[in-house]
PDB file of N, CA and C in Angstrom:
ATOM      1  N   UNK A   1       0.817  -1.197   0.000  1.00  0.00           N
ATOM      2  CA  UNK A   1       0.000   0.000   0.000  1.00  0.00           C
ATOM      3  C   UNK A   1       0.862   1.262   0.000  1.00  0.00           C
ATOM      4  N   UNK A   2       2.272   1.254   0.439  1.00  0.00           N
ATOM      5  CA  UNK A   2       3.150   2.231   0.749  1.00  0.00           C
ATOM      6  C   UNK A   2       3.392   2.661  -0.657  1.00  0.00           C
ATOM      7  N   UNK A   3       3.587   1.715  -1.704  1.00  0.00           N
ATOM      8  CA  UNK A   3       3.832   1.996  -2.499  1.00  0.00           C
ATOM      9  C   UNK A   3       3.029   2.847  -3.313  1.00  0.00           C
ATOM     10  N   UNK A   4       1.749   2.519  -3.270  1.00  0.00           N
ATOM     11  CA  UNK A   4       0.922   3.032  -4.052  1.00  0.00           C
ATOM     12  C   UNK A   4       0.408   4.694  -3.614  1.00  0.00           C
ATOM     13  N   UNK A   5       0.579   5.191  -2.610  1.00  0.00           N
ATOM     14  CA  UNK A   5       0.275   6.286  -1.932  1.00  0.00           C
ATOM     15  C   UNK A   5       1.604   7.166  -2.297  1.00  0.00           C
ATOM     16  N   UNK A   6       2.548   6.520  -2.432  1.00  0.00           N
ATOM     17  CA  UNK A   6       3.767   7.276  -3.016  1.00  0.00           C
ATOM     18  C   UNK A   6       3.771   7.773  -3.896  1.00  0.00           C
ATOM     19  N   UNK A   7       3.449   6.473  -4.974  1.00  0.00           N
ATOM     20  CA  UNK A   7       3.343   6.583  -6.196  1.00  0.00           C
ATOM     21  C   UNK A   7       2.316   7.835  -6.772  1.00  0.00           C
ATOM     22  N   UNK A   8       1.450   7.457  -5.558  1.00  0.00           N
ATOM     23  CA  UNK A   8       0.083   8.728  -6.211  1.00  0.00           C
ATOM     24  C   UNK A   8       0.542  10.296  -5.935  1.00  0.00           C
ATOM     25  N   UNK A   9       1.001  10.093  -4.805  1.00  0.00           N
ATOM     26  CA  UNK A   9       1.956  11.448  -4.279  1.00  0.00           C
ATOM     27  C   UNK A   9       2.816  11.876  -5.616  1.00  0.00           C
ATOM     28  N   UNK A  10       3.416  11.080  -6.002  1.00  0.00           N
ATOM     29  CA  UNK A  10       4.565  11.588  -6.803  1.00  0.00           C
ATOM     30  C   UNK A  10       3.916  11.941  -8.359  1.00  0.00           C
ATOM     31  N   UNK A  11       2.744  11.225  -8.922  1.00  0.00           N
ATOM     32  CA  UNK A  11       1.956  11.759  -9.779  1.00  0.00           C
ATOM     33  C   UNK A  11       1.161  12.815  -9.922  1.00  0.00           C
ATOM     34  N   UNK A  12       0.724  13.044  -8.524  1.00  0.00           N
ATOM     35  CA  UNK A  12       0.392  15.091  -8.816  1.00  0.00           C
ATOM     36  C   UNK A  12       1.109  15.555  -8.580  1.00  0.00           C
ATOM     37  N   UNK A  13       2.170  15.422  -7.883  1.00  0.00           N
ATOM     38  CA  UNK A  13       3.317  16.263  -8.087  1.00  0.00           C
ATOM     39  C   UNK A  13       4.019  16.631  -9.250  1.00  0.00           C
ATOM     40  N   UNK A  14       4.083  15.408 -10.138  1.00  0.00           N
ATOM     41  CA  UNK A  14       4.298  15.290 -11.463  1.00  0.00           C
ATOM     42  C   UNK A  14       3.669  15.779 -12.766  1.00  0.00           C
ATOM     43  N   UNK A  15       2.865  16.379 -12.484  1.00  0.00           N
ATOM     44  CA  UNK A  15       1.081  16.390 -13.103  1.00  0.00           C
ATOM     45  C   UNK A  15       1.242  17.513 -13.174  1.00  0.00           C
ATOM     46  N   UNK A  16       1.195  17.912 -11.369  1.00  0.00           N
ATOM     47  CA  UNK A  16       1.841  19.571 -11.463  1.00  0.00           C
ATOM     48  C   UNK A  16       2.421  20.534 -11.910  1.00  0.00           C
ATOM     49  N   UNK A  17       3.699  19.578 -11.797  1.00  0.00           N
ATOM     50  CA  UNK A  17       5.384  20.271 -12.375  1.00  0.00           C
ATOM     51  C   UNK A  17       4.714  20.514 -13.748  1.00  0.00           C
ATOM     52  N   UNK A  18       4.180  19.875 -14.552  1.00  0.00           N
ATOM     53  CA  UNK A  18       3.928  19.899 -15.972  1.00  0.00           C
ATOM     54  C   UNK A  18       2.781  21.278 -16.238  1.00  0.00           C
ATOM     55  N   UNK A  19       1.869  21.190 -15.674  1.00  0.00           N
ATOM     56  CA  UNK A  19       0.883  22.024 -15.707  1.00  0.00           C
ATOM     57  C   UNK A  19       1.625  23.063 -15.326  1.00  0.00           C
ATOM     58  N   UNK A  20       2.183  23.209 -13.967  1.00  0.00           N
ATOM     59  CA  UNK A  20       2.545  24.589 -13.817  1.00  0.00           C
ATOM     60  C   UNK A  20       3.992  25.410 -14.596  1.00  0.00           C
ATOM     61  N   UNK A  21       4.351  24.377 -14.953  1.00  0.00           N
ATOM     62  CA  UNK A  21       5.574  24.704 -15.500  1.00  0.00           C
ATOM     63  C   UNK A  21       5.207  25.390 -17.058  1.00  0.00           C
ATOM     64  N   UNK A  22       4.908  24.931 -17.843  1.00  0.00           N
ATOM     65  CA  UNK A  22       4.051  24.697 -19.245  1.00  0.00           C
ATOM     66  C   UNK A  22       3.102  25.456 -19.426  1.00  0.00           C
ATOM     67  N   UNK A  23       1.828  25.050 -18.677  1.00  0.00           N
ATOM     68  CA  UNK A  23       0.642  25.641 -19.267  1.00  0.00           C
ATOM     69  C   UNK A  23       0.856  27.063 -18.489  1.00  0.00           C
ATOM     70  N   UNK A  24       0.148  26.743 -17.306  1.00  0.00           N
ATOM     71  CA  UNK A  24       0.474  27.871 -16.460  1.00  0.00           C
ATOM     72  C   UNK A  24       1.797  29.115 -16.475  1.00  0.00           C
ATOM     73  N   UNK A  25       3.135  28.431 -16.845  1.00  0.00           N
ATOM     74  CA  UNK A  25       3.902  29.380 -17.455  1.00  0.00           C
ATOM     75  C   UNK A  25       3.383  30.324 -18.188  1.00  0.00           C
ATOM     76  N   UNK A  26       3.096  29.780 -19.446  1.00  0.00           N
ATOM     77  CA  UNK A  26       2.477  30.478 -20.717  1.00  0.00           C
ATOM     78  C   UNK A  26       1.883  31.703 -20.156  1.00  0.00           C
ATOM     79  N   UNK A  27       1.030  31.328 -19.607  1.00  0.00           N
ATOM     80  CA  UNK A  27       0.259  31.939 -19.078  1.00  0.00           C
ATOM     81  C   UNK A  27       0.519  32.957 -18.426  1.00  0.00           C
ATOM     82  N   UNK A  28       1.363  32.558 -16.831  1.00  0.00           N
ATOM     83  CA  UNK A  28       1.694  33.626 -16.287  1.00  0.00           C
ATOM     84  C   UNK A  28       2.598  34.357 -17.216  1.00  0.00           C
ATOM     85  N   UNK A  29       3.574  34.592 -18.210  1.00  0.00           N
ATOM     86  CA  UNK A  29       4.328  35.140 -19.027  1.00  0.00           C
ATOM     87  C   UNK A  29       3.554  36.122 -19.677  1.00  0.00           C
ATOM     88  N   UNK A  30       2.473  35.729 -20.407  1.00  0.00           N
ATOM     89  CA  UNK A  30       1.919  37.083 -20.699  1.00  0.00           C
ATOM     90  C   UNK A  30       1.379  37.824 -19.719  1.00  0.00           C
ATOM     91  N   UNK A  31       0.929  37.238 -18.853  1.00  0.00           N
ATOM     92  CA  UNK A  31       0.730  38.418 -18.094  1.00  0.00           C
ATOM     93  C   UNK A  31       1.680  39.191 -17.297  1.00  0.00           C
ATOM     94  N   UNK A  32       2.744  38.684 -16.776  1.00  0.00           N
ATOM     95  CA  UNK A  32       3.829  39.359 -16.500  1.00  0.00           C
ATOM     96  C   UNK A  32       4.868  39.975 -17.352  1.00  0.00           C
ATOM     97  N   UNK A  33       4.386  39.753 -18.151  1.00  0.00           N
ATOM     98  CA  UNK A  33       5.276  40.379 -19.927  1.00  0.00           C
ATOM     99  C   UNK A  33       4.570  41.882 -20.142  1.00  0.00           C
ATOM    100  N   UNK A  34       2.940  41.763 -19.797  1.00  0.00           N
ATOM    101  CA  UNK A  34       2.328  42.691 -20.393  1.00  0.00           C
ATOM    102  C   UNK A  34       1.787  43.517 -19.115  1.00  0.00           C
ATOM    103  N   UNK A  35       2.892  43.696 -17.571  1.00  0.00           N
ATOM    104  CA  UNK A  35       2.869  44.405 -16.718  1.00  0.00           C
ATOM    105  C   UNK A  35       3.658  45.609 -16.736  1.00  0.00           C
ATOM    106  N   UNK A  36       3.444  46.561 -16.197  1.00  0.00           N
ATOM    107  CA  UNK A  36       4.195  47.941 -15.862  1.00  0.00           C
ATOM    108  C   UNK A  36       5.440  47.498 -14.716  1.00  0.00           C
ATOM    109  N   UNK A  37       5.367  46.122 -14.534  1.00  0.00           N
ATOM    110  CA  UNK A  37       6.749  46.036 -13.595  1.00  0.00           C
ATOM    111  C   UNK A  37       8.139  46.151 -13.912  1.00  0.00           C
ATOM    112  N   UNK A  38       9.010  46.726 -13.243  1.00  0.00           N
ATOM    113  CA  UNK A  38      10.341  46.620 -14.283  1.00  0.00           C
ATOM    114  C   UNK A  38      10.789  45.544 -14.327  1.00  0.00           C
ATOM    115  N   UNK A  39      11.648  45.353 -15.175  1.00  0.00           N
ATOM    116  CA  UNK A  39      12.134  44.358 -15.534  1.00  0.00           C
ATOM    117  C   UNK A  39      13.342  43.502 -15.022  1.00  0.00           C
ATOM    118  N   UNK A  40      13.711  44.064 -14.059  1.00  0.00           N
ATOM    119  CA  UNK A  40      14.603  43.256 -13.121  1.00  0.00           C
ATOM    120  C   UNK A  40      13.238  42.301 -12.350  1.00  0.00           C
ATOM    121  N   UNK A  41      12.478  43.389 -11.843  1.00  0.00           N
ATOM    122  CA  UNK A  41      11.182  42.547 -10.790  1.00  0.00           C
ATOM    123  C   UNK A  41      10.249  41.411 -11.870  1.00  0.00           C
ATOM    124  N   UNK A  42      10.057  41.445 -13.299  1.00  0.00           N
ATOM    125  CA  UNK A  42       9.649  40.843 -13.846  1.00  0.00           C
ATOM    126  C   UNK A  42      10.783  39.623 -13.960  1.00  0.00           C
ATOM    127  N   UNK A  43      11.822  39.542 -14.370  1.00  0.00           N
ATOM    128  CA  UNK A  43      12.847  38.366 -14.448  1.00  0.00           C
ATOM    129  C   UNK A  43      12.746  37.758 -13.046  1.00  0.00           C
ATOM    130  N   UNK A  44      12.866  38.147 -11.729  1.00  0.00           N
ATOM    131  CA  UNK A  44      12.673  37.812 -10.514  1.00  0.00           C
ATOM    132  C   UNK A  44      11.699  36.762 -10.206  1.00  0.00           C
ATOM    133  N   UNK A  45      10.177  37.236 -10.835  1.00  0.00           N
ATOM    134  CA  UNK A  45       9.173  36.945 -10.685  1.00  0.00           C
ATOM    135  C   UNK A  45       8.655  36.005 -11.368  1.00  0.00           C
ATOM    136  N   UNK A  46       9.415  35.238 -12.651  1.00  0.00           N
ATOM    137  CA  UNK A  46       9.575  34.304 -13.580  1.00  0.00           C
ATOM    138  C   UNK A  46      10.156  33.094 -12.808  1.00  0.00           C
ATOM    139  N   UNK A  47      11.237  33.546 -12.369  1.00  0.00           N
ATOM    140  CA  UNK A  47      12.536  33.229 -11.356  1.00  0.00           C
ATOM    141  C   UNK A  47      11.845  31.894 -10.447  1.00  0.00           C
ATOM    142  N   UNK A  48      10.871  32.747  -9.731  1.00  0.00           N
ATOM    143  CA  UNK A  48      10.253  32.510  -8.284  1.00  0.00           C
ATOM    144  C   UNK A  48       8.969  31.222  -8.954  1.00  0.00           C
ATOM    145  N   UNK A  49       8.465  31.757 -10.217  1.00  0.00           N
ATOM    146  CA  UNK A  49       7.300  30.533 -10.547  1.00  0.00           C
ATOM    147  C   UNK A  49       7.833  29.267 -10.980  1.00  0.00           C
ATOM    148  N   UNK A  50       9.195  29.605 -11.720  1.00  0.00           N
ATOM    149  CA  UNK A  50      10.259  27.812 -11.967  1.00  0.00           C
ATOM    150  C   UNK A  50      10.748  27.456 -10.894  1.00  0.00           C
ATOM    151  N   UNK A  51      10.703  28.357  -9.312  1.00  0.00           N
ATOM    152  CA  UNK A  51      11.125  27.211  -8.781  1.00  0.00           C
ATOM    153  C   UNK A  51      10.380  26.590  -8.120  1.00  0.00           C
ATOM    154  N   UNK A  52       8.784  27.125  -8.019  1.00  0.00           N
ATOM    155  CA  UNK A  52       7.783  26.182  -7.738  1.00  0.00           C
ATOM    156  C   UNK A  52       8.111  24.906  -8.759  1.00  0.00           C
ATOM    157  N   UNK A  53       8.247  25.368  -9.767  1.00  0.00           N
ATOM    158  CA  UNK A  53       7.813  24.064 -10.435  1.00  0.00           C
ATOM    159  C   UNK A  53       8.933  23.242 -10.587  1.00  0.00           C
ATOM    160  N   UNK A  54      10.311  23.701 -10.077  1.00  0.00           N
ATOM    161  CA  UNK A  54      11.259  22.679  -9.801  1.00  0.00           C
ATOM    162  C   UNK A  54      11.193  21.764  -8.695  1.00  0.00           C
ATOM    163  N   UNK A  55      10.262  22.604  -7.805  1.00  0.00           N
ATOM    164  CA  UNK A  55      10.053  21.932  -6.717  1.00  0.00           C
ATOM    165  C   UNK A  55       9.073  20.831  -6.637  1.00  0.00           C
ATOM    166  N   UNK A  56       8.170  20.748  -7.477  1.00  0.00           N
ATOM    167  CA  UNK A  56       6.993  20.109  -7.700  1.00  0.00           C
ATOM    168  C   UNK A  56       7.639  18.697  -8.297  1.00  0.00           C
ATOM    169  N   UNK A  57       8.505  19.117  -9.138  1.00  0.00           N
ATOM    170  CA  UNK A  57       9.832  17.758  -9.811  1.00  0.00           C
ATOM    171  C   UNK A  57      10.390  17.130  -9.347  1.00  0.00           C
ATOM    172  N   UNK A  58      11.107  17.503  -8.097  1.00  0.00           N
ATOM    173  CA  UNK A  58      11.724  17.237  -7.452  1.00  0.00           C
ATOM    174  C   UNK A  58      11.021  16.405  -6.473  1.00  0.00           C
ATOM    175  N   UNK A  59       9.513  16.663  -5.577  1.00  0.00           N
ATOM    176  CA  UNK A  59       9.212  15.934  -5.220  1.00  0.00           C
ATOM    177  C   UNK A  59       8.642  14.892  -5.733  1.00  0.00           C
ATOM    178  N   UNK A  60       8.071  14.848  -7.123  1.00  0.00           N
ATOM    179  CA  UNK A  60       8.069  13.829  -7.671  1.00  0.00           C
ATOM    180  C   UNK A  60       8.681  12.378  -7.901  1.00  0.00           C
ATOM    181  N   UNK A  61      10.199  13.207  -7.709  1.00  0.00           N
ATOM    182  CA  UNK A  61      11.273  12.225  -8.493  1.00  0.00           C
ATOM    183  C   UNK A  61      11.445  11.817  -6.992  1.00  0.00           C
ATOM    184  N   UNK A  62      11.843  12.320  -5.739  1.00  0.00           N
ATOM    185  CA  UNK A  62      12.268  11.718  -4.456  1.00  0.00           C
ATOM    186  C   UNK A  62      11.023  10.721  -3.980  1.00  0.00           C
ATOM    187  N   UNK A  63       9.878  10.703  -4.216  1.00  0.00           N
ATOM    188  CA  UNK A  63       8.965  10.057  -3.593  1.00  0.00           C
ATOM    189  C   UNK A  63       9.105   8.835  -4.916  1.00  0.00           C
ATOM    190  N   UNK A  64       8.717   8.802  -5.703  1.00  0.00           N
ATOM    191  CA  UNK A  64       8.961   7.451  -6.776  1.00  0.00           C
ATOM    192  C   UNK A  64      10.417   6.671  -6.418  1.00  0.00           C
ATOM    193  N   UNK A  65      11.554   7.532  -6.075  1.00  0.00           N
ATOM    194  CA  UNK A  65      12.774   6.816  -5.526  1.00  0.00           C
ATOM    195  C   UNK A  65      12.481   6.142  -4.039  1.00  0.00           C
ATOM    196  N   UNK A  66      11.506   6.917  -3.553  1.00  0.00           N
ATOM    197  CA  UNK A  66      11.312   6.140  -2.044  1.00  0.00           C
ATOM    198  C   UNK A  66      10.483   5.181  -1.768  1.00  0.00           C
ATOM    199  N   UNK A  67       9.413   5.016  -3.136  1.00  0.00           N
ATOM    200  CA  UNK A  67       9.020   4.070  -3.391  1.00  0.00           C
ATOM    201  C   UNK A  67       9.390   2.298  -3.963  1.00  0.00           C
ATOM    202  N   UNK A  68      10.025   3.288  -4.265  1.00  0.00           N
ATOM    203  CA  UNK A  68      11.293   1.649  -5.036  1.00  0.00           C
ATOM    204  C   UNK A  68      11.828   1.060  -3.902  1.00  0.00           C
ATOM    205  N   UNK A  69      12.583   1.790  -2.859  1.00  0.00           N
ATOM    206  CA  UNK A  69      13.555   1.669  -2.244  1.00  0.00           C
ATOM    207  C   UNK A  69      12.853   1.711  -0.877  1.00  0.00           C
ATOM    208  N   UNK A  70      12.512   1.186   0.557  1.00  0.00           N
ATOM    209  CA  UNK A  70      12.016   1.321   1.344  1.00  0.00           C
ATOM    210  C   UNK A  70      13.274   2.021   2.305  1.00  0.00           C
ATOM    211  N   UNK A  71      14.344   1.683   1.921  1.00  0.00           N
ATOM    212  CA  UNK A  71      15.471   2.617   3.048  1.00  0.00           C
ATOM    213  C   UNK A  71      15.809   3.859   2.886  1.00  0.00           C
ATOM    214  N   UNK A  72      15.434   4.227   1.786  1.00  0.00           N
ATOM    215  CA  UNK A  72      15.431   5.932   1.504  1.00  0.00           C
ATOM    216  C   UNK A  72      14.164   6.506   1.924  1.00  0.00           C
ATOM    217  N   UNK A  73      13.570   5.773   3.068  1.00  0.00           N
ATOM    218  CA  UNK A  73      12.290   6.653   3.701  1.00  0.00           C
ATOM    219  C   UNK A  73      12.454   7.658   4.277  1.00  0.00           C
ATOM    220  N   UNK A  74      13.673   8.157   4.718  1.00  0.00           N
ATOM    221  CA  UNK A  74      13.863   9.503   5.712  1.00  0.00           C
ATOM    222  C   UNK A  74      13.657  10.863   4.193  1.00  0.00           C
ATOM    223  N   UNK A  75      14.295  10.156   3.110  1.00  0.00           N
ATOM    224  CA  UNK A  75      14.250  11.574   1.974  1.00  0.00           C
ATOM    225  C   UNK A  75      12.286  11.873   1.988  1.00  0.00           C
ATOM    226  N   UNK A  76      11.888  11.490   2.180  1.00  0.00           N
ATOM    227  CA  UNK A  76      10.579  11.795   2.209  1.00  0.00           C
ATOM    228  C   UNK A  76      10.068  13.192   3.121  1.00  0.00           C
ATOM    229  N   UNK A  77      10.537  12.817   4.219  1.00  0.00           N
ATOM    230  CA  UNK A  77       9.918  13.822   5.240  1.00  0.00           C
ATOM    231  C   UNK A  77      10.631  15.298   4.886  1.00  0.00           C
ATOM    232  N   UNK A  78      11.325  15.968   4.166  1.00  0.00           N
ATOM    233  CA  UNK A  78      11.470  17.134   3.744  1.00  0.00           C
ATOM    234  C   UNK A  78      10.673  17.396   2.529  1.00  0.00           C
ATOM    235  N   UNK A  79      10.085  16.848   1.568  1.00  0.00           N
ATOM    236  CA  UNK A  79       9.118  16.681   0.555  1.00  0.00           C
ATOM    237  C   UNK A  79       7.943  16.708   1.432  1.00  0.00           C
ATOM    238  N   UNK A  80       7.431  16.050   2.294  1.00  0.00           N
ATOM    239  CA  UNK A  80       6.588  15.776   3.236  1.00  0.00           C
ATOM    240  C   UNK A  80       5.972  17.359   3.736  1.00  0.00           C
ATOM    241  N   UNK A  81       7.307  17.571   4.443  1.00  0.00           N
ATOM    242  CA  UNK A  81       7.189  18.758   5.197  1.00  0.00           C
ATOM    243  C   UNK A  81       7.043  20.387   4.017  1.00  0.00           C
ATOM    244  N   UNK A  82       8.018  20.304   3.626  1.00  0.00           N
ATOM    245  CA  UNK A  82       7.383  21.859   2.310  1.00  0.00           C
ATOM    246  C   UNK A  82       6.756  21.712   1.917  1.00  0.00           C
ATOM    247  N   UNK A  83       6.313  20.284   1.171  1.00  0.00           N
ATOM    248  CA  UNK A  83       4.348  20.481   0.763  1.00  0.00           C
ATOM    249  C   UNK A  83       3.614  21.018   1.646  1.00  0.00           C
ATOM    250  N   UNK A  84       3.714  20.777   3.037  1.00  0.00           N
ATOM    251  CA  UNK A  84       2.031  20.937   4.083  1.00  0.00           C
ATOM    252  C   UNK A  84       2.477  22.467   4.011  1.00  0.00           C
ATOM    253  N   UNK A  85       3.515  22.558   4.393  1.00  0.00           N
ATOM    254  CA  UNK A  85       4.224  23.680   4.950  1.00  0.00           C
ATOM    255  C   UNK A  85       3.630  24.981   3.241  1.00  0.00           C
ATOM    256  N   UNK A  86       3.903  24.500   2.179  1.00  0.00           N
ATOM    257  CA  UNK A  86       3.084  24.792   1.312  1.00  0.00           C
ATOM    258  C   UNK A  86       1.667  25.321   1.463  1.00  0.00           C
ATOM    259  N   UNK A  87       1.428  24.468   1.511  1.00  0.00           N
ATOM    260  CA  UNK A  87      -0.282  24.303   1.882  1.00  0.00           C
ATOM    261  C   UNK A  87      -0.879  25.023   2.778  1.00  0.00           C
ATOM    262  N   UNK A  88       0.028  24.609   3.962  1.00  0.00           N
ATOM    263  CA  UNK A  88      -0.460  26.050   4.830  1.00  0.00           C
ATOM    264  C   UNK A  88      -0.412  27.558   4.440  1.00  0.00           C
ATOM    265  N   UNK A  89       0.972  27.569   4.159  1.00  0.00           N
ATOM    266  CA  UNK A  89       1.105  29.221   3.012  1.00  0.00           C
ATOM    267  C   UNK A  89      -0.185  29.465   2.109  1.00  0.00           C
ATOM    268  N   UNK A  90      -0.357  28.340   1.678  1.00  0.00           N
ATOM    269  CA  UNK A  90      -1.451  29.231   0.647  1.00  0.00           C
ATOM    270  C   UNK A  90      -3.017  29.396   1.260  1.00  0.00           C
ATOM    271  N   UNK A  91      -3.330  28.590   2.574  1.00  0.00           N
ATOM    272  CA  UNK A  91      -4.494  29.013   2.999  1.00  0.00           C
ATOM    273  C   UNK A  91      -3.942  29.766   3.798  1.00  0.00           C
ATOM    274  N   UNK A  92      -3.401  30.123   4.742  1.00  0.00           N
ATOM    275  CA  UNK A  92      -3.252  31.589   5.650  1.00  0.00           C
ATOM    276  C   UNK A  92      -3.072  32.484   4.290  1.00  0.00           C
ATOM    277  N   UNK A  93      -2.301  32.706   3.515  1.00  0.00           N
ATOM    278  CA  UNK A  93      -2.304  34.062   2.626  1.00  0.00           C
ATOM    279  C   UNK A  93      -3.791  34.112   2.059  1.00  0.00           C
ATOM    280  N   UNK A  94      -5.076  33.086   2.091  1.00  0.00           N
ATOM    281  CA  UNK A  94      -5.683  33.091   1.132  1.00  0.00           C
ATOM    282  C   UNK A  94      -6.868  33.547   2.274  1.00  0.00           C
ATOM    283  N   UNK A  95      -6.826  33.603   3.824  1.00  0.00           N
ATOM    284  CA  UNK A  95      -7.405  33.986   4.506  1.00  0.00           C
ATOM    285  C   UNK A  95      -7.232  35.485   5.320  1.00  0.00           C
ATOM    286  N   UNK A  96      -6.254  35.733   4.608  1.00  0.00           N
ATOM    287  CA  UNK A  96      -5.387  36.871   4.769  1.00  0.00           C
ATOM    288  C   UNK A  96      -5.715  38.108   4.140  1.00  0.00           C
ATOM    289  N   UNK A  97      -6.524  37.960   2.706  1.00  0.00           N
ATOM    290  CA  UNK A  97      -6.488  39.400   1.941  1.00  0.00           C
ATOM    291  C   UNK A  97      -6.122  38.714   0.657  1.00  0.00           C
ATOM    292  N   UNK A  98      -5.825  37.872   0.474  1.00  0.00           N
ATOM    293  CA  UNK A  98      -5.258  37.232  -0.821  1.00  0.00           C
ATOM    294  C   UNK A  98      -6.164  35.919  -1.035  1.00  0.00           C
ATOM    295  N   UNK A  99      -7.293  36.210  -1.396  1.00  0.00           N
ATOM    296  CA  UNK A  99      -8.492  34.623  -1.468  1.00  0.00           C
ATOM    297  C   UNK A  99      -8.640  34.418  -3.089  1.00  0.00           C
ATOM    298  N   UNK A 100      -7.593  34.919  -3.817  1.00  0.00           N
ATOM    299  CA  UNK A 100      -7.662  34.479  -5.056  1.00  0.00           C
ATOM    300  C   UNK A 100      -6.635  33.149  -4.965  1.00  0.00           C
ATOM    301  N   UNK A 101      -6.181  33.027  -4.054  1.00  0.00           N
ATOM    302  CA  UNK A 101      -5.294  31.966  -3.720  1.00  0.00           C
ATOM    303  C   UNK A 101      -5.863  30.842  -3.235  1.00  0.00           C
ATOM    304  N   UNK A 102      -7.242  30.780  -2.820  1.00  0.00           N
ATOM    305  CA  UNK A 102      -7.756  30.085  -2.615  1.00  0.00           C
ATOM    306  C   UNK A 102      -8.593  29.216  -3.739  1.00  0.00           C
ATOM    307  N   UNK A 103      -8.602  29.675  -4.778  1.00  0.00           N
ATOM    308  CA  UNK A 103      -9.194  29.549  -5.945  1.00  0.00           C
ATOM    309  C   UNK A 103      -7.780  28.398  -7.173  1.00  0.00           C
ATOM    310  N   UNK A 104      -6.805  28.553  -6.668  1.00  0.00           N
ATOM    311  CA  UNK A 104      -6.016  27.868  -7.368  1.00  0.00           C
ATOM    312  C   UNK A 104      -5.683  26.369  -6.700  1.00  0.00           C
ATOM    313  N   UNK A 105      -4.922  25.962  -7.521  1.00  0.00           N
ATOM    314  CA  UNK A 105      -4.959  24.161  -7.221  1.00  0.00           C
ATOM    315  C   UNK A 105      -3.822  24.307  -6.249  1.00  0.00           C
ATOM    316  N   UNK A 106      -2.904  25.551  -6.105  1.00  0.00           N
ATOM    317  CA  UNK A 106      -1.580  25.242  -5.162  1.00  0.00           C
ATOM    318  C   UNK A 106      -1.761  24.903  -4.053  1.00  0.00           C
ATOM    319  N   UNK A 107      -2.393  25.095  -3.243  1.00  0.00           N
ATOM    320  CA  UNK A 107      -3.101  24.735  -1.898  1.00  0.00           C
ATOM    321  C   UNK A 107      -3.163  23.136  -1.779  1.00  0.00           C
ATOM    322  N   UNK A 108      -3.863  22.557  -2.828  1.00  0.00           N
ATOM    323  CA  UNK A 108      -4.797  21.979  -2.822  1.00  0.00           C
ATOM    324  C   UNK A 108      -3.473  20.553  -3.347  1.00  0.00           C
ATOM    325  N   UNK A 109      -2.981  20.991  -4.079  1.00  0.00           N
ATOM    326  CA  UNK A 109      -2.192  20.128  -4.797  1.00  0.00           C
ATOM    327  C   UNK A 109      -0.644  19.596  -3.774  1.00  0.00           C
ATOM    328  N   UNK A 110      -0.735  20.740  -3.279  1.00  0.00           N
ATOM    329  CA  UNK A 110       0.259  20.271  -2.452  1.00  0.00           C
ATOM    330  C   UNK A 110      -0.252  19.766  -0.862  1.00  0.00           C
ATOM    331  N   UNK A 111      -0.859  20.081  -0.838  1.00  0.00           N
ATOM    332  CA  UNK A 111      -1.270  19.516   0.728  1.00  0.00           C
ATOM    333  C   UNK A 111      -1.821  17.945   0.180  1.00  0.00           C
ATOM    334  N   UNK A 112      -2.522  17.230  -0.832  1.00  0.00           N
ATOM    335  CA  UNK A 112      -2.737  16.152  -0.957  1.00  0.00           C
ATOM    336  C   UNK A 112      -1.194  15.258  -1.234  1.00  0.00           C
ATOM    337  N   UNK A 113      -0.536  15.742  -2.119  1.00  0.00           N
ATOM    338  CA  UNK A 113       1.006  15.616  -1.882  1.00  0.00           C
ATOM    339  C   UNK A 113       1.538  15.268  -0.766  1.00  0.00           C
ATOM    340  N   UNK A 114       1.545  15.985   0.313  1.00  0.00           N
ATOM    341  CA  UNK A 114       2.086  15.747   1.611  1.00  0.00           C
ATOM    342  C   UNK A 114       1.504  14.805   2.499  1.00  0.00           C
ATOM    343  N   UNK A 115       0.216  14.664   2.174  1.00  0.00           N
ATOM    344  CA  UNK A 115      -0.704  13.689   2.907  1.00  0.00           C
ATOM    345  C   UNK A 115      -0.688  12.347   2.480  1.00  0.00           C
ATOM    346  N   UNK A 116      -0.588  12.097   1.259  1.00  0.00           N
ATOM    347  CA  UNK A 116      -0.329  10.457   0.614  1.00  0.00           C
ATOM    348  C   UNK A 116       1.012  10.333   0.723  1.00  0.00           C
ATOM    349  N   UNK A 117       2.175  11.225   0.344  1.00  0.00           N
ATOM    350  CA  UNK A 117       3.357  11.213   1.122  1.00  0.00           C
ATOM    351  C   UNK A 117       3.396  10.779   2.567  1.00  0.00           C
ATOM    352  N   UNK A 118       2.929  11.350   3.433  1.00  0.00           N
ATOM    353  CA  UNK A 118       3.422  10.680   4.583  1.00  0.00           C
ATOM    354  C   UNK A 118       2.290   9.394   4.840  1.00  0.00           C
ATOM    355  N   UNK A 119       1.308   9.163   4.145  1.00  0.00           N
ATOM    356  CA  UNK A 119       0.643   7.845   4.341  1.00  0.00           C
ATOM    357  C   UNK A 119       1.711   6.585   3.872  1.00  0.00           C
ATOM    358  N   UNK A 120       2.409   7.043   2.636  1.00  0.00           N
ATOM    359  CA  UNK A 120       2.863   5.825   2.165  1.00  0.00           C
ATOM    360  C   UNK A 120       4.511   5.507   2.938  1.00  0.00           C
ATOM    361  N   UNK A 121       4.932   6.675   3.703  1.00  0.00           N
ATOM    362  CA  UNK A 121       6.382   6.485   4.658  1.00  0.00           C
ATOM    363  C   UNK A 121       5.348   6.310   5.965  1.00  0.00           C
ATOM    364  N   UNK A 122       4.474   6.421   6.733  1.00  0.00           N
ATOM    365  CA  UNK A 122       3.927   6.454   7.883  1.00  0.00           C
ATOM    366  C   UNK A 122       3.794   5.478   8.508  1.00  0.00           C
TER     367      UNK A 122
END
């Protein structure tokens, strides 16, 4: 069963990385292309959305390795932990003044992440 909760962990994470990286890029690019921000703060701000989505990769790839491998269970609990830790960020900011944040999958995507994550090391 460990396996399979991993495995699922590591597929929206994976799912993610793609969507947010890709589609959602696109996306955010024009709109941060077609802002009055300068352009140091616009490169910054590009910066900051790849490394969500490096991060989203990354937990992908460590939880499918911890799946294979039952002795690499400790790499889990830092994947574990910045997802919730994630998750929490985006509902306090989204209860905060910022509830358009509540409306996106980041919340949502990463806190299920962290939760089948630590089901399948637990």
């Amino acid at each position: 069963m460990a396996f399979w909760y991993l495995n699922i962990a590591a597929l929206i994470a994976a799912v993610g990385a793609v969507f947010h990286g890709y589609v959602g890029g696109r996306i955010y690019l024009v709109h941060i292309n077609g802002s009055d921000l300068e352009d140091l703060t616009k490169s910054l701000s590009v910066v900051s959305w790849q490394v969500f989505t490096i991060w989203l990769a990354v937990s992908a790839g460590v939880l499918v390795c911890v799946s294979l491998d039952a002795s690499l269970g400790l790499m889990a609990y830092p994947i574990i932990a910045v997802n919730a830790l994630c998750a929490l960020l985006f509902v306090y900011l989204g209860f905060t003044g910022h509830d358009q944040l509540l409306k996106l999958p980041g919340a949502y995507l990463t806190a299920f992440t962290a939760l089948l994550a630590y089901l399948g090391v637990g």
